[in-house]
Protein backbone atom coordinates (compact mmCIF):
# COMPACT_ATOMS: atom_id res chain seq x y z
CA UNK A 1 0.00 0.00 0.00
CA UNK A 2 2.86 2.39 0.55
CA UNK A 3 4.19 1.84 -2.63
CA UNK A 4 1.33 0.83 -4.12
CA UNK A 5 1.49 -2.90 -3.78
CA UNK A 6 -0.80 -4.47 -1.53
CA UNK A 7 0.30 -6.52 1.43
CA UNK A 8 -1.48 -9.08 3.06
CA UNK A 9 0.53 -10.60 6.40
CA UNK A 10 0.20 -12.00 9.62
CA UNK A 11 0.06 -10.14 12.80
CA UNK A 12 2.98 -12.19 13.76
CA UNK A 13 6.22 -10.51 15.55
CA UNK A 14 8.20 -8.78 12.84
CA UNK A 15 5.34 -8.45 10.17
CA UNK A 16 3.79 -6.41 12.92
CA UNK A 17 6.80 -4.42 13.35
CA UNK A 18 7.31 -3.59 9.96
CA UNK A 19 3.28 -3.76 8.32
CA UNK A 20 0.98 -0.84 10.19
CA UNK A 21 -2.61 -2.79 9.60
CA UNK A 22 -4.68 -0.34 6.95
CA UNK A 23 -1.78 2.04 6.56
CA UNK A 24 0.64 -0.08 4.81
CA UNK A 25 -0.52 -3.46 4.49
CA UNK A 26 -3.69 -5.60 6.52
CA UNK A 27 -3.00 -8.06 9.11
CA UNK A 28 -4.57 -11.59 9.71
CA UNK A 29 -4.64 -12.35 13.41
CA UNK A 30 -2.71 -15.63 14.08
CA UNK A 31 -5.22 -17.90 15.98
CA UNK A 32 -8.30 -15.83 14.12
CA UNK A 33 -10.98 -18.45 12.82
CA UNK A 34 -9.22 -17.04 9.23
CA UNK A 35 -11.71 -17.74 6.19
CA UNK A 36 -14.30 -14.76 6.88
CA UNK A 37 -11.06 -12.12 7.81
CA UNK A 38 -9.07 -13.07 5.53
CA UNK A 39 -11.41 -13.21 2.67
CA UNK A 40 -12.66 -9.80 3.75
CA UNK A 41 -9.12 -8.41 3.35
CA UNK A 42 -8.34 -10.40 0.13
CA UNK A 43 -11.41 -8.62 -1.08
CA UNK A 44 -10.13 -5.03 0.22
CA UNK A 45 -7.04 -5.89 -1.88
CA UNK A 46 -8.91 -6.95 -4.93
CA UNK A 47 -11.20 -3.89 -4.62
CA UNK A 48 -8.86 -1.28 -3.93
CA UNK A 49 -5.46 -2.45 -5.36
């Protein structure tokens, strides 16, 4: 997103660290039941590239 490419990561120490969640990338939470988050920010992606 900063640069104009999207990134999709983990909330995971280091991604965390380095991806601010809607300012330069979205963050899955580890542990998260994933399919309805993470298809809601794979959509985001897809919609707003």
């Amino acid at each position: 997103m900063a640069f104009g490419i999207p990134v999709l990561g983990t909330d995971a120490e280091g991604t965390k660290e380095i991806v601010e969640h809607n300012v330069t990338g979205l963050l899955h939470p580890i542990g998260h039941p994933g399919t309805p988050v993470l298809s809601k920010h794979l959509w985001y992606l897809l919609k707003y590239p």
